[in-house]
C-alpha atoms as a PDB file:
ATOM      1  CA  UNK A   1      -4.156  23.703  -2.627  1.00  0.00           C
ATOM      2  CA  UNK A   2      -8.075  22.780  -2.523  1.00  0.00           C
ATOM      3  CA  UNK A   3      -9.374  21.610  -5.899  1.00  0.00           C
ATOM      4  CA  UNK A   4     -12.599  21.075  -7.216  1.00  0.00           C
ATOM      5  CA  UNK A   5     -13.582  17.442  -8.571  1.00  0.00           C
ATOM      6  CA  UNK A   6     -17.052  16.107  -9.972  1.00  0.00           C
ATOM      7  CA  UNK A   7     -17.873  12.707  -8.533  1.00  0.00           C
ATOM      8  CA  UNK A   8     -21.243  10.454  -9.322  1.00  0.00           C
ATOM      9  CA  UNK A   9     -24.254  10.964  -6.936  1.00  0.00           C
ATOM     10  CA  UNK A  10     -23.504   7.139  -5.627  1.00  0.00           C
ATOM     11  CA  UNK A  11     -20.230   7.998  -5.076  1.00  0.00           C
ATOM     12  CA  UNK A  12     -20.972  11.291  -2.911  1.00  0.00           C
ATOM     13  CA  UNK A  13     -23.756   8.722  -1.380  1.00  0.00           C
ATOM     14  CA  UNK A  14     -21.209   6.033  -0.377  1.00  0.00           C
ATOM     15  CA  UNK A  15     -18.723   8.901   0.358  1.00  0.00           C
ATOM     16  CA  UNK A  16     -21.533  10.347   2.703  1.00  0.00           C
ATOM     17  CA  UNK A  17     -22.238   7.225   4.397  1.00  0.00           C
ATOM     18  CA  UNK A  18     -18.922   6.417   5.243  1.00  0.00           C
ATOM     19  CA  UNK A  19     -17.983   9.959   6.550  1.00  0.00           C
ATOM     20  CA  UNK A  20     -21.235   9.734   8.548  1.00  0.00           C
ATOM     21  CA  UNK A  21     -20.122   5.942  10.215  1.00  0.00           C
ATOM     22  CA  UNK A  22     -16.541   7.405  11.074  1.00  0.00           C
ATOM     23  CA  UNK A  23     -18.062  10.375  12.461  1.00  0.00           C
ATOM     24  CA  UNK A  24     -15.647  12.813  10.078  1.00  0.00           C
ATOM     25  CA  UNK A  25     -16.295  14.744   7.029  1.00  0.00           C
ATOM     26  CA  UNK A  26     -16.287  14.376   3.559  1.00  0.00           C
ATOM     27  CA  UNK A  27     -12.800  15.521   3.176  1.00  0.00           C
ATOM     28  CA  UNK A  28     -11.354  12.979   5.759  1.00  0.00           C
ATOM     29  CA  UNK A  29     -13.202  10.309   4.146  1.00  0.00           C
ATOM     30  CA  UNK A  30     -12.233  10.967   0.683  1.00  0.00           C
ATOM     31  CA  UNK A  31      -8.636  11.305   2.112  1.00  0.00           C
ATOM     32  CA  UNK A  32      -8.753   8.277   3.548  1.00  0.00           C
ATOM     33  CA  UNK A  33     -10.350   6.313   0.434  1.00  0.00           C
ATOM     34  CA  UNK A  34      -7.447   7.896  -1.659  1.00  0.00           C
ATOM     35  CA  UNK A  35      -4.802   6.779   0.664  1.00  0.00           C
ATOM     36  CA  UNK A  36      -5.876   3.346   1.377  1.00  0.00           C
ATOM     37  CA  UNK A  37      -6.267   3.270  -3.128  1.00  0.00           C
ATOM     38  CA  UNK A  38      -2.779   4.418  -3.192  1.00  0.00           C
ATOM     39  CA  UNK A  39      -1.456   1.737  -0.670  1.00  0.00           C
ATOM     40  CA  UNK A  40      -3.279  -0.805  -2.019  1.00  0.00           C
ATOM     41  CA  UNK A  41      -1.193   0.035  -5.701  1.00  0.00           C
ATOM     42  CA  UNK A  42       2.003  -0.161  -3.968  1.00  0.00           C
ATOM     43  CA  UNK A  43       1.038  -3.479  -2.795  1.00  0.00           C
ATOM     44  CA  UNK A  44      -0.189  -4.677  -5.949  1.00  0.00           C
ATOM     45  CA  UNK A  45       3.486  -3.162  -7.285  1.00  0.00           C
ATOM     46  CA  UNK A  46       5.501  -5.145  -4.967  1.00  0.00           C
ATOM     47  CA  UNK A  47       3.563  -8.210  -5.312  1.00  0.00           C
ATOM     48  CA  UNK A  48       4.276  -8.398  -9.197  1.00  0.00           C
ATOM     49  CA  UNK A  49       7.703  -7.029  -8.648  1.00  0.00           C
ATOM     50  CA  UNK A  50       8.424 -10.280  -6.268  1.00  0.00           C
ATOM     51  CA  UNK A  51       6.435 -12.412  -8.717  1.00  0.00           C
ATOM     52  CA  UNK A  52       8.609 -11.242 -11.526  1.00  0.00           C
ATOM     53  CA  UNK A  53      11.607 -11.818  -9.496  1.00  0.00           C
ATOM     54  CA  UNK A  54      10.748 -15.271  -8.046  1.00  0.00           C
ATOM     55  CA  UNK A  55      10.320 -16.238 -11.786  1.00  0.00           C
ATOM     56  CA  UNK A  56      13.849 -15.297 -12.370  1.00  0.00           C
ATOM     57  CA  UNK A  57      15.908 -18.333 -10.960  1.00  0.00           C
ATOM     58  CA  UNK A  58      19.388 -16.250 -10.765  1.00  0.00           C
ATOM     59  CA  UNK A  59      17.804 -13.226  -9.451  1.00  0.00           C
ATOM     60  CA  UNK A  60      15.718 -15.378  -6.733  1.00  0.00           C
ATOM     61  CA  UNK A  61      18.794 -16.734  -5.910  1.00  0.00           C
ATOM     62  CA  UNK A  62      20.401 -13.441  -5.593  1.00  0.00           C
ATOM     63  CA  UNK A  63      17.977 -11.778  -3.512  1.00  0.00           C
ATOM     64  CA  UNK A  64      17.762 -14.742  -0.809  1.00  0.00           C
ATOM     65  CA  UNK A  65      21.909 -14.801  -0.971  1.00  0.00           C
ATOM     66  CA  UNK A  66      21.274 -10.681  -0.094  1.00  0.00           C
ATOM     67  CA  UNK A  67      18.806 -11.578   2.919  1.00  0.00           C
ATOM     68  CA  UNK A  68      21.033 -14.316   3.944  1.00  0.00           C
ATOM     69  CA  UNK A  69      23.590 -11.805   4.532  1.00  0.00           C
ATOM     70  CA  UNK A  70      21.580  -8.981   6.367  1.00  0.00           C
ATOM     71  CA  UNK A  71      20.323 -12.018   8.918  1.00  0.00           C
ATOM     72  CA  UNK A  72      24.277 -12.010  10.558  1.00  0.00           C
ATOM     73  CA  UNK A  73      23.930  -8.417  10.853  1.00  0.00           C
ATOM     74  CA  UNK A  74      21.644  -8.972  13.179  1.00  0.00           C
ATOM     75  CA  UNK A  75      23.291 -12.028  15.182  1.00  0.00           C
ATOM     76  CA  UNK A  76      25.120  -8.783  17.848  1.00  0.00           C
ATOM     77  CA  UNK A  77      24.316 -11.212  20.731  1.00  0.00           C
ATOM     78  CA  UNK A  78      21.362  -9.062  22.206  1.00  0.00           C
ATOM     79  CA  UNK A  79      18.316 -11.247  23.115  1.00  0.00           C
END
């Protein structure tokens, strides 16, 4: 469902310019932009999530115990 936003004139400009360099329109490019935002907050996520586990000796532990395991599931002889 199309929605109306209100952004800054630098951001329509910078929005402009790169819609212009890709050769696509202002909807692509603010598509895009939100996208690669929301990607780049799952990746900040994970990162503390692993930070926060890697701090926790026992869970570290755990977790490379758990990867351990799912490496002989993939020892099926196949080269």
């Amino acid at each position: 469902m199309p929605a109306n936003i209100r952004i800054s004139p630098r951001t329509h400009r910078a929005l402009a310019q790169i819609a212009e360099e890709r050769s696509s329109s202002l909807q692509e490019a603010l598509d895009r932009a939100v996208e690669n935002e929301r990607r780049h907050l799952l990746l900040e996520r994970t990162n503390a999530a692993y930070a926060a586990l890697r701090g926790d000796v026992d869970g570290w532990q755990q977790w490379v115990a758990e990867l351990r395991e799912f490496d002989t599931a993939l020892s099926d002889g196949l080269e």
